[in-house]
Each structure stands twice: as C-alpha cells, then as structure tokens.
PDB file of N, CA and C in Angstrom:
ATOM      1  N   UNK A   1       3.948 -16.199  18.343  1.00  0.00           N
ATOM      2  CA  UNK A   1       3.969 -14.760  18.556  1.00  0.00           C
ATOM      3  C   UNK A   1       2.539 -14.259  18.592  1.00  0.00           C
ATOM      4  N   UNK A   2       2.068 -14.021  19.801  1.00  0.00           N
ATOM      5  CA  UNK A   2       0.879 -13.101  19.826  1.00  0.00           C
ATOM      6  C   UNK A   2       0.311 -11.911  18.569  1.00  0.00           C
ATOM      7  N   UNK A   3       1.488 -10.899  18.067  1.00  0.00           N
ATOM      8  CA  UNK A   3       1.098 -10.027  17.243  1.00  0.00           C
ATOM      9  C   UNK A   3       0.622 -10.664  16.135  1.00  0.00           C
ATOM     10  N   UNK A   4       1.429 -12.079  15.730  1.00  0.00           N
ATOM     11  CA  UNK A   4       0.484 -12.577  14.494  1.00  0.00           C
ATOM     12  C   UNK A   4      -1.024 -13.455  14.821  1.00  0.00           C
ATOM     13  N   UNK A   5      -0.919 -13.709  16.115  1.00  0.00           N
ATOM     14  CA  UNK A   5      -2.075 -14.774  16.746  1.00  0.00           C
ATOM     15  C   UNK A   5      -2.927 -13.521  16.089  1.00  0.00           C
ATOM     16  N   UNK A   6      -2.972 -12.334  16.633  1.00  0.00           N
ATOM     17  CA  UNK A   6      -3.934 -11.473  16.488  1.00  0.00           C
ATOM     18  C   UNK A   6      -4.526 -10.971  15.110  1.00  0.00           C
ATOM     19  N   UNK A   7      -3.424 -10.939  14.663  1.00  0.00           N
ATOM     20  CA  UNK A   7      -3.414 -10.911  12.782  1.00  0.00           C
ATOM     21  C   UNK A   7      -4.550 -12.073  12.006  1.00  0.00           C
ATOM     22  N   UNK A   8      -4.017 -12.946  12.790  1.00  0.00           N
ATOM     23  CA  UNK A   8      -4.782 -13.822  12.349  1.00  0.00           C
ATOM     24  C   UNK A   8      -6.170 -14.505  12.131  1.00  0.00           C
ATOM     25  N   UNK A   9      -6.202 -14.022  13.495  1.00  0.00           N
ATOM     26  CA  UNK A   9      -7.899 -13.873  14.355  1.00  0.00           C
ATOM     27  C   UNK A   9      -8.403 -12.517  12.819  1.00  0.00           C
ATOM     28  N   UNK A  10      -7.843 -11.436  13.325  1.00  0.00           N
ATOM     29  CA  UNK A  10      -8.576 -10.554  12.462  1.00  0.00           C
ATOM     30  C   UNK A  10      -8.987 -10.589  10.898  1.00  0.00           C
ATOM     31  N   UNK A  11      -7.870 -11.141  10.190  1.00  0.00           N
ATOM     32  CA  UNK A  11      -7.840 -11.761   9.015  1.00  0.00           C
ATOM     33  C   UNK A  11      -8.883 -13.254   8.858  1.00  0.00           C
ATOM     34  N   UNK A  12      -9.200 -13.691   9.440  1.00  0.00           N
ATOM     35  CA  UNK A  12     -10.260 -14.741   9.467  1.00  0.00           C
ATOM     36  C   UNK A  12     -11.917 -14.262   9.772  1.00  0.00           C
ATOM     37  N   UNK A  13     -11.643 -13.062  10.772  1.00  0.00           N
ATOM     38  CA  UNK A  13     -12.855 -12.341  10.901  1.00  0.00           C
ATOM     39  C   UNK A  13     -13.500 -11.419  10.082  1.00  0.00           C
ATOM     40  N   UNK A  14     -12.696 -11.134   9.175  1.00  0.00           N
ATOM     41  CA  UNK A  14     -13.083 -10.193   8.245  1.00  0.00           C
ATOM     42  C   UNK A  14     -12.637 -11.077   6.686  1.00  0.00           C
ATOM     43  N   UNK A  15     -12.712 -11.976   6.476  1.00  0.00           N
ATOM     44  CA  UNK A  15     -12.866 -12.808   5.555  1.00  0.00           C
ATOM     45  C   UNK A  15     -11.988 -12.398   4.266  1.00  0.00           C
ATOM     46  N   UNK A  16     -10.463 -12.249   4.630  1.00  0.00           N
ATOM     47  CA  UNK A  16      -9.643 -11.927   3.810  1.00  0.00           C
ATOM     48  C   UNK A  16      -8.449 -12.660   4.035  1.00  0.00           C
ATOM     49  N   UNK A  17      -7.796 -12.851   3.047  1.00  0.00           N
ATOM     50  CA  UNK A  17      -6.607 -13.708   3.313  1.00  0.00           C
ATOM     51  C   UNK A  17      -5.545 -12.987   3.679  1.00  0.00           C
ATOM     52  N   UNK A  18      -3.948 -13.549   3.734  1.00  0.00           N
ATOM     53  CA  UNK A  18      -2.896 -13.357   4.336  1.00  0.00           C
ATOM     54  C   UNK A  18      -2.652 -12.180   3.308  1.00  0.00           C
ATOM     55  N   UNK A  19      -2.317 -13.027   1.893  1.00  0.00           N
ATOM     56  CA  UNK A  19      -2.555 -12.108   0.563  1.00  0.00           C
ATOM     57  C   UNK A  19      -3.190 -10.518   0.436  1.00  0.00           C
ATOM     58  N   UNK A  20      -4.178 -10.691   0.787  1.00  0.00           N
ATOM     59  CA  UNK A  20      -4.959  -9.972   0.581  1.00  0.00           C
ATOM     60  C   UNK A  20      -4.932  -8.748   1.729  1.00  0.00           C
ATOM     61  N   UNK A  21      -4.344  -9.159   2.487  1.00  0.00           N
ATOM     62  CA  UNK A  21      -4.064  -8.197   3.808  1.00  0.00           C
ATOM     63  C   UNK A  21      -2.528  -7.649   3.638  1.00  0.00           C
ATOM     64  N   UNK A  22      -1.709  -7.947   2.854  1.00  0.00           N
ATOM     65  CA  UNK A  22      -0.514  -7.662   2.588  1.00  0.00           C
ATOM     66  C   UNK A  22      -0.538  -6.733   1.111  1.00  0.00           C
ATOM     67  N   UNK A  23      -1.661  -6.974   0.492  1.00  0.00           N
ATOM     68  CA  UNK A  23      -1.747  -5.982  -0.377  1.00  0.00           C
ATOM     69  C   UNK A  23      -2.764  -5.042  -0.193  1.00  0.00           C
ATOM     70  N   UNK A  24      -3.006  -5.128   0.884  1.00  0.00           N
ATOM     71  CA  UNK A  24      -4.176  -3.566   1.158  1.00  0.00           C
ATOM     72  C   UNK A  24      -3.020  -2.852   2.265  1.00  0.00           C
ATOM     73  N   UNK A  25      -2.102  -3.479   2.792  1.00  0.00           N
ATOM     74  CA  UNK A  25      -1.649  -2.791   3.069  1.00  0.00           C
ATOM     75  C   UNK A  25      -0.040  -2.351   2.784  1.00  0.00           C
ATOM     76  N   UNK A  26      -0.349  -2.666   1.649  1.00  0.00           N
ATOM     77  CA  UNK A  26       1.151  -2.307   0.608  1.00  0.00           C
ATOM     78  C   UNK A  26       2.443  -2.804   1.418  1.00  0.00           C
ATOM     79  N   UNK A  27       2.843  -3.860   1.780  1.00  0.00           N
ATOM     80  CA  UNK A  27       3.374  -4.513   2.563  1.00  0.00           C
ATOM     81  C   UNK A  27       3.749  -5.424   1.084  1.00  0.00           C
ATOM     82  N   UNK A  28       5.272  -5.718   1.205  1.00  0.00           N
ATOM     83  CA  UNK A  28       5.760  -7.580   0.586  1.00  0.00           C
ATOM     84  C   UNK A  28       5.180  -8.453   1.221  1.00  0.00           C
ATOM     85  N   UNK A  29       4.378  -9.463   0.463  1.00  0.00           N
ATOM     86  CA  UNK A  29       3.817 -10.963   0.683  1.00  0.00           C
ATOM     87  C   UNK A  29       4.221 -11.452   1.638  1.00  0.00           C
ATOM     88  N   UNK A  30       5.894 -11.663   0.571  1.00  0.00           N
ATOM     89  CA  UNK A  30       6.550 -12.612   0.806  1.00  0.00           C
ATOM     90  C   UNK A  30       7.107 -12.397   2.319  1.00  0.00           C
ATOM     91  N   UNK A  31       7.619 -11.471   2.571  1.00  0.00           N
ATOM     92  CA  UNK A  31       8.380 -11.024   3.504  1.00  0.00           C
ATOM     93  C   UNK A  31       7.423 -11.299   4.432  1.00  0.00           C
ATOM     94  N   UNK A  32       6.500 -10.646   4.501  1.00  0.00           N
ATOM     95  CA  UNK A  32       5.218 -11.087   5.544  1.00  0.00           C
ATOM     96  C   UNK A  32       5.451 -12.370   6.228  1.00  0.00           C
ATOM     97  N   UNK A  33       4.896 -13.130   5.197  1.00  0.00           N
ATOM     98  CA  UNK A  33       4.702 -14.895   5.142  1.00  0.00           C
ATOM     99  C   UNK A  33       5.862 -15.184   6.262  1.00  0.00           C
ATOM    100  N   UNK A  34       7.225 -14.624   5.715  1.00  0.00           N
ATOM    101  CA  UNK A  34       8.954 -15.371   6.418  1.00  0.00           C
ATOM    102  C   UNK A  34       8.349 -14.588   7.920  1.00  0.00           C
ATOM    103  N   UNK A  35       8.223 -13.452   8.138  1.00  0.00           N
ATOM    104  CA  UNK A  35       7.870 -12.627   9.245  1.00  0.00           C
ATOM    105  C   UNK A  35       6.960 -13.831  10.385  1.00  0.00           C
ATOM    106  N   UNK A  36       5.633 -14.395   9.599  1.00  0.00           N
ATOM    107  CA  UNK A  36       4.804 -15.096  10.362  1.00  0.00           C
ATOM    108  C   UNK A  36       5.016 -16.425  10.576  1.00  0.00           C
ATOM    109  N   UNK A  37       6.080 -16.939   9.973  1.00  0.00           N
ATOM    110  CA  UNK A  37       6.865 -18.694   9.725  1.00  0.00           C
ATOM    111  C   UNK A  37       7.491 -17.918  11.274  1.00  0.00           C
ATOM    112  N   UNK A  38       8.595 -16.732  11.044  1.00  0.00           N
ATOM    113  CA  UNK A  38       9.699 -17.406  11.700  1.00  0.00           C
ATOM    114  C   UNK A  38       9.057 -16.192  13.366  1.00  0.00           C
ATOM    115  N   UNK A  39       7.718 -15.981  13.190  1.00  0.00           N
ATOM    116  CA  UNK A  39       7.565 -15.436  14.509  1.00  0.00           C
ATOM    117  C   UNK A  39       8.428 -14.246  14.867  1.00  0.00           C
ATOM    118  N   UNK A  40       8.683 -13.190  13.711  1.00  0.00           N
ATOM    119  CA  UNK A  40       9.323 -11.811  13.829  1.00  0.00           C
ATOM    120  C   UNK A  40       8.302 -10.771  14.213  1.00  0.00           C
ATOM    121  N   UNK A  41       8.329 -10.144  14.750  1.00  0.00           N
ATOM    122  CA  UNK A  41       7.693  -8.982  14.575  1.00  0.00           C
ATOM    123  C   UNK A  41       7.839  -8.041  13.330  1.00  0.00           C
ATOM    124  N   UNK A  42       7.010  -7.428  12.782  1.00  0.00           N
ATOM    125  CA  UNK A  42       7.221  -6.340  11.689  1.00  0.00           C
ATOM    126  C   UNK A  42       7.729  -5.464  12.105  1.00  0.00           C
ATOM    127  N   UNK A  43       8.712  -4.533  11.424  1.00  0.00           N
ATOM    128  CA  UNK A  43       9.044  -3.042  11.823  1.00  0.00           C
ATOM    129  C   UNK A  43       8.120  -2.362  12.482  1.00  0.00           C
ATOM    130  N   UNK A  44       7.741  -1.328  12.731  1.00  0.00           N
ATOM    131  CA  UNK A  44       6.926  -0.191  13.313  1.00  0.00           C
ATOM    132  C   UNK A  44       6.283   0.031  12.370  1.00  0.00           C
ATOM    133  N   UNK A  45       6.563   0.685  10.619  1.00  0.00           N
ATOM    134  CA  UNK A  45       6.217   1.409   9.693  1.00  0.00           C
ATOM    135  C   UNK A  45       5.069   0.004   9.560  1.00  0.00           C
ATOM    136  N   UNK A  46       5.369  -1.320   8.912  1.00  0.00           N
ATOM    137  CA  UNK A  46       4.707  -2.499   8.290  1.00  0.00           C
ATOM    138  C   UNK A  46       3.791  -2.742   9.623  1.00  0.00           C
ATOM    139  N   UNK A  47       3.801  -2.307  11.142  1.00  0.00           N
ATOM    140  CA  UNK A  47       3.006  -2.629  11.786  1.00  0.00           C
ATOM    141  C   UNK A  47       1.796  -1.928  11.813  1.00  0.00           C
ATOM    142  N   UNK A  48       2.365  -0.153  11.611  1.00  0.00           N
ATOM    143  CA  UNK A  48       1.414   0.830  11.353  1.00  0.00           C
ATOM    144  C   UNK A  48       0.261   0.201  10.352  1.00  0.00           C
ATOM    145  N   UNK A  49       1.244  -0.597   8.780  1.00  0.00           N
ATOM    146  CA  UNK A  49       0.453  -0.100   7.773  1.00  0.00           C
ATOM    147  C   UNK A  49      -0.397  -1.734   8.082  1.00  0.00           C
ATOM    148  N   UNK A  50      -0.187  -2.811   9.027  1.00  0.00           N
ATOM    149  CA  UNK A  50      -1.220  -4.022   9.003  1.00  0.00           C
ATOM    150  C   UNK A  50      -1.926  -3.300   9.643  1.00  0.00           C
ATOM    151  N   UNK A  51      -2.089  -2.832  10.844  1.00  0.00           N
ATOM    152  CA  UNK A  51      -3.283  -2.036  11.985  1.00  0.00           C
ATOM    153  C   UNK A  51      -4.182  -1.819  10.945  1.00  0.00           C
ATOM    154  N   UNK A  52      -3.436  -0.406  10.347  1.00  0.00           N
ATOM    155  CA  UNK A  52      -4.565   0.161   9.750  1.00  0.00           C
ATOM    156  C   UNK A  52      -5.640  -0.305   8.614  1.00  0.00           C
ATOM    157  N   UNK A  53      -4.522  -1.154   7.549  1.00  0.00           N
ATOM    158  CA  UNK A  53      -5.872  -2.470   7.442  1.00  0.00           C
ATOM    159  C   UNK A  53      -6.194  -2.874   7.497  1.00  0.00           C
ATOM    160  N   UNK A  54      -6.182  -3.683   9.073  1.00  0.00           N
ATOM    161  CA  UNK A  54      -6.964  -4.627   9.632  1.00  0.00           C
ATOM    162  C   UNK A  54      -8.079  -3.826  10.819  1.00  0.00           C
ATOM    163  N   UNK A  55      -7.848  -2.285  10.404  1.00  0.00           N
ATOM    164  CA  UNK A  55      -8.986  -1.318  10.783  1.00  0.00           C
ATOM    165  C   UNK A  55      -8.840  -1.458  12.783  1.00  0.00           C
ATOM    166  N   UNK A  56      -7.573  -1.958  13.114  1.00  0.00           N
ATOM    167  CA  UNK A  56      -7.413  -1.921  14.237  1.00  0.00           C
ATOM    168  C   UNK A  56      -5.852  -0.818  14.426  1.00  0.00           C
ATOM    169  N   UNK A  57      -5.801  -0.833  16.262  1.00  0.00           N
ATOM    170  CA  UNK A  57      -4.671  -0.162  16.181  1.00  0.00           C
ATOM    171  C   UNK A  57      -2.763  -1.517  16.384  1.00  0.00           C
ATOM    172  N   UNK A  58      -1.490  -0.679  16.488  1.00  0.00           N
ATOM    173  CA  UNK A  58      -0.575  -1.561  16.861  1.00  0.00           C
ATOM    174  C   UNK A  58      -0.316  -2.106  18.020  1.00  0.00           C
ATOM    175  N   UNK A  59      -0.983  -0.993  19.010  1.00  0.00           N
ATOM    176  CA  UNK A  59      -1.351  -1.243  20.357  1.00  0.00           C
ATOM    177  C   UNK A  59      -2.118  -2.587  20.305  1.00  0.00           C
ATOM    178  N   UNK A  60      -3.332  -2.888  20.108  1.00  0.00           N
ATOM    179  CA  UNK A  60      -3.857  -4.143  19.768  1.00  0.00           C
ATOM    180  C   UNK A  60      -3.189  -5.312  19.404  1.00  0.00           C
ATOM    181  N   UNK A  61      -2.432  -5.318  18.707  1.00  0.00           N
ATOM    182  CA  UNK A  61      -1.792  -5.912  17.420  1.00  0.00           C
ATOM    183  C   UNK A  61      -0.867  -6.414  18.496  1.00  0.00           C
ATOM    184  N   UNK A  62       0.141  -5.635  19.399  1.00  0.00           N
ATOM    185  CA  UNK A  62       1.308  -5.994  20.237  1.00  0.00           C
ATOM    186  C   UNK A  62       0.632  -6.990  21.821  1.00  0.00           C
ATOM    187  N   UNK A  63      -0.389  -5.601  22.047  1.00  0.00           N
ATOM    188  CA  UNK A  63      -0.896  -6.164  23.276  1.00  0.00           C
ATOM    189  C   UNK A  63      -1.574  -6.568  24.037  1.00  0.00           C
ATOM    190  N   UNK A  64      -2.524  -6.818  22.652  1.00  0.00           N
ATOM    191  CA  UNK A  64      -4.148  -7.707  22.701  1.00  0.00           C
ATOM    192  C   UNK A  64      -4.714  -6.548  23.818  1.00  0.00           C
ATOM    193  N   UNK A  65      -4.546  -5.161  23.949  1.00  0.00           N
ATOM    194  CA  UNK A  65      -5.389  -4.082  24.550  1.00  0.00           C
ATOM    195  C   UNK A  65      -5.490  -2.931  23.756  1.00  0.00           C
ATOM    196  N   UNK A  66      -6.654  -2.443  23.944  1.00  0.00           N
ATOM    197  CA  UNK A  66      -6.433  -0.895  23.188  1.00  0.00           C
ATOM    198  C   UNK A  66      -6.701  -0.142  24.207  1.00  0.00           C
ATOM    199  N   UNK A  67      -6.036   1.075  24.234  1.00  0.00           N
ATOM    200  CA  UNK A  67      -5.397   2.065  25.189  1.00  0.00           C
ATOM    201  C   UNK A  67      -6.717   3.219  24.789  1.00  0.00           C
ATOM    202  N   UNK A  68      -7.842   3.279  25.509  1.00  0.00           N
ATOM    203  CA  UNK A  68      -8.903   3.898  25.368  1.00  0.00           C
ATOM    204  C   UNK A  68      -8.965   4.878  27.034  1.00  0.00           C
ATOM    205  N   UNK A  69      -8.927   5.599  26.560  1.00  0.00           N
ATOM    206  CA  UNK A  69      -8.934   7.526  28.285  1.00  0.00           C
ATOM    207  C   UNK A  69     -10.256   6.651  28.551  1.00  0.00           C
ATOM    208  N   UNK A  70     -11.384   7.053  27.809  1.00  0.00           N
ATOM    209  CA  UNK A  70     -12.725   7.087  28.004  1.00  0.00           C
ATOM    210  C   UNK A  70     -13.254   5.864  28.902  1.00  0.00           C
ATOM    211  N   UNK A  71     -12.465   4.429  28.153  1.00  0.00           N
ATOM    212  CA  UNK A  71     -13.542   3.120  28.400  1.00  0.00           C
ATOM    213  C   UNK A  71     -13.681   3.006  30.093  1.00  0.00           C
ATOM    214  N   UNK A  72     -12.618   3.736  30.932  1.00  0.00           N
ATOM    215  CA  UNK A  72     -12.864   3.598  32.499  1.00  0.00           C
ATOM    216  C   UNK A  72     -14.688   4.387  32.508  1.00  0.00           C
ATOM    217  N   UNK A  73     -13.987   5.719  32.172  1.00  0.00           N
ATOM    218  CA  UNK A  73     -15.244   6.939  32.451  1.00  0.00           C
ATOM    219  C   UNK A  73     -16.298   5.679  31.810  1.00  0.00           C
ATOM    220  N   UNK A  74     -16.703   5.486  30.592  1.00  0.00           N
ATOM    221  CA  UNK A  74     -17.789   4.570  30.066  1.00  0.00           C
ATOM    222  C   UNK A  74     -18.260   3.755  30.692  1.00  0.00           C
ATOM    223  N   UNK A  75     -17.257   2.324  31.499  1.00  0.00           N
ATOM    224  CA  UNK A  75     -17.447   1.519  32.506  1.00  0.00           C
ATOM    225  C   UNK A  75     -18.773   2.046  33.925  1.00  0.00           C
ATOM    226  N   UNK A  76     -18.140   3.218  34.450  1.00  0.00           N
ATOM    227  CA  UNK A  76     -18.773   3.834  35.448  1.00  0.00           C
ATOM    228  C   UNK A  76     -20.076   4.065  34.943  1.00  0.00           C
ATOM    229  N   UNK A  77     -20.131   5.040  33.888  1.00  0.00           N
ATOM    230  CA  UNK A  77     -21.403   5.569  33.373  1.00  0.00           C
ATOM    231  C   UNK A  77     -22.124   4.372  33.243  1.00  0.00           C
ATOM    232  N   UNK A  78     -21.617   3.186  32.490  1.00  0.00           N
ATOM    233  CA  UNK A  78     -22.755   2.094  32.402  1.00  0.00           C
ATOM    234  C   UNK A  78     -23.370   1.411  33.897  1.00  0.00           C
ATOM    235  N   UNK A  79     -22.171   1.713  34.944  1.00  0.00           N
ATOM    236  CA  UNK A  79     -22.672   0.912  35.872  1.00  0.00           C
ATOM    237  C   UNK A  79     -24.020   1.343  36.725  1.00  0.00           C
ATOM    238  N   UNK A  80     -23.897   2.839  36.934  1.00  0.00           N
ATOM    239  CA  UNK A  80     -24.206   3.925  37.177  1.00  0.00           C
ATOM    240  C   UNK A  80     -26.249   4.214  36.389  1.00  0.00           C
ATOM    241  N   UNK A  81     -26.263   3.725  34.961  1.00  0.00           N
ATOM    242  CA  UNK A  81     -26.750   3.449  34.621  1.00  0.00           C
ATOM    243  C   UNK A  81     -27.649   2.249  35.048  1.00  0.00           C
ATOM    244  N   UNK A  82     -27.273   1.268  35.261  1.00  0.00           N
ATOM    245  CA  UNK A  82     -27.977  -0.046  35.129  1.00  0.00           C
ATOM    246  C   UNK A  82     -28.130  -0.056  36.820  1.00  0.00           C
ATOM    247  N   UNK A  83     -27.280   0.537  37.681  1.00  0.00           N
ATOM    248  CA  UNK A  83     -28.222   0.811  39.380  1.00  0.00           C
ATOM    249  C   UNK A  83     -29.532   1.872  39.014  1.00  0.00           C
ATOM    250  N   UNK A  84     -29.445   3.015  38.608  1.00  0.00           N
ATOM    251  CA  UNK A  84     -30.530   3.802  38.092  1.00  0.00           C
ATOM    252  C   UNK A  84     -31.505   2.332  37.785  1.00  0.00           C
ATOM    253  N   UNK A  85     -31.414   2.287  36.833  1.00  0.00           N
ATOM    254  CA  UNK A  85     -32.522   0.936  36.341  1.00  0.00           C
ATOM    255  C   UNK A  85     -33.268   0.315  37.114  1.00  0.00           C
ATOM    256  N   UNK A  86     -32.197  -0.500  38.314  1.00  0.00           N
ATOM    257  CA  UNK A  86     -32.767  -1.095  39.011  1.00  0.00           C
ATOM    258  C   UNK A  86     -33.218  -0.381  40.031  1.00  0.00           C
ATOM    259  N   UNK A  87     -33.084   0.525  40.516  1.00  0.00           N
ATOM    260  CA  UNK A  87     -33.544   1.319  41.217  1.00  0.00           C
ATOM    261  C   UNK A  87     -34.960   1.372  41.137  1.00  0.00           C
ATOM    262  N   UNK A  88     -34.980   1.947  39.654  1.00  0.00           N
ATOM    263  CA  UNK A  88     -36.534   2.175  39.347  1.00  0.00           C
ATOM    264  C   UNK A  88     -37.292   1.066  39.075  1.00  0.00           C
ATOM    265  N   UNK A  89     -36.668  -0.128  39.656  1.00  0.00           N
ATOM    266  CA  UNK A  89     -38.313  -1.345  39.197  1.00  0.00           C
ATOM    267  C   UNK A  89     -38.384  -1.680  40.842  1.00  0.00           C
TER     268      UNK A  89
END
C-alpha cells in the first residue's frame, strides 16, 4: 500500500519510529501496526491525525502529490526568471 510506503519514507526521514508516530498522533499502536501488516488504509479521522504528525498533508499520504493553486504560477515565475538571467549574460 502506497499510503504506508509513504508513512514510512517519512517516519525514517524524520528519525522517529512507528511508536513514536502513533503516539504523537494519538492514534492505537497496535491497531496501526495490524493497519500496516495487513495493507488497510486508516479511517479519514487516523489519516488526518498521521498527516499532521508527520507535518505533511492526506493528500500526500494517499497520492504521493500535494494539491498546491500556486506551484503552476511558481513553476512559470521560476522559468521566467532563469530566461531573464540568461538573457542578461
């Protein structure tokens, strides 16, 4: 299951365990653990509350994307940017 691939990645990147991510985010262990054995998805509520301590969103979490208005507009501006640049050498 991808949503835990991602869990997992994040929990290794930020140097906290399974444990330790199940109690920051007031989540059962245990239940967790059976959740990531048997490749369930969490409810909505337990997905909300991993996101938010793994300081990401559920969007992420489901679809390895985050749903950002801006990052197109940003894209442009950078490109937009770096012709300016070259422009000027």
């Amino acid at each position: 299951m991808e949503f835990w691939d991602r869990v997992k990645t994040l929990i290794k990147s930020k140097n906290i365990t399974q444990e330790g991510l199940a109690k920051a985010a007031e989540i059962n262990f245990s239940n967790m653990k059976q959740q990531i054995f048997y490749e369930r998805c969490p409810d909505a509520i337990q997905a909300t509350k991993i996101a938010s301590a793994l300081g990401t969103t559920v969007e992420y979490l489901v679809t390895g994307e985050e749903n950002n208005p801006l990052a197109e507009e940003n894209k442009s501006l950078k490109e937009k940017i770096k012709k300016a640049i070259e422009d000027l050498r």
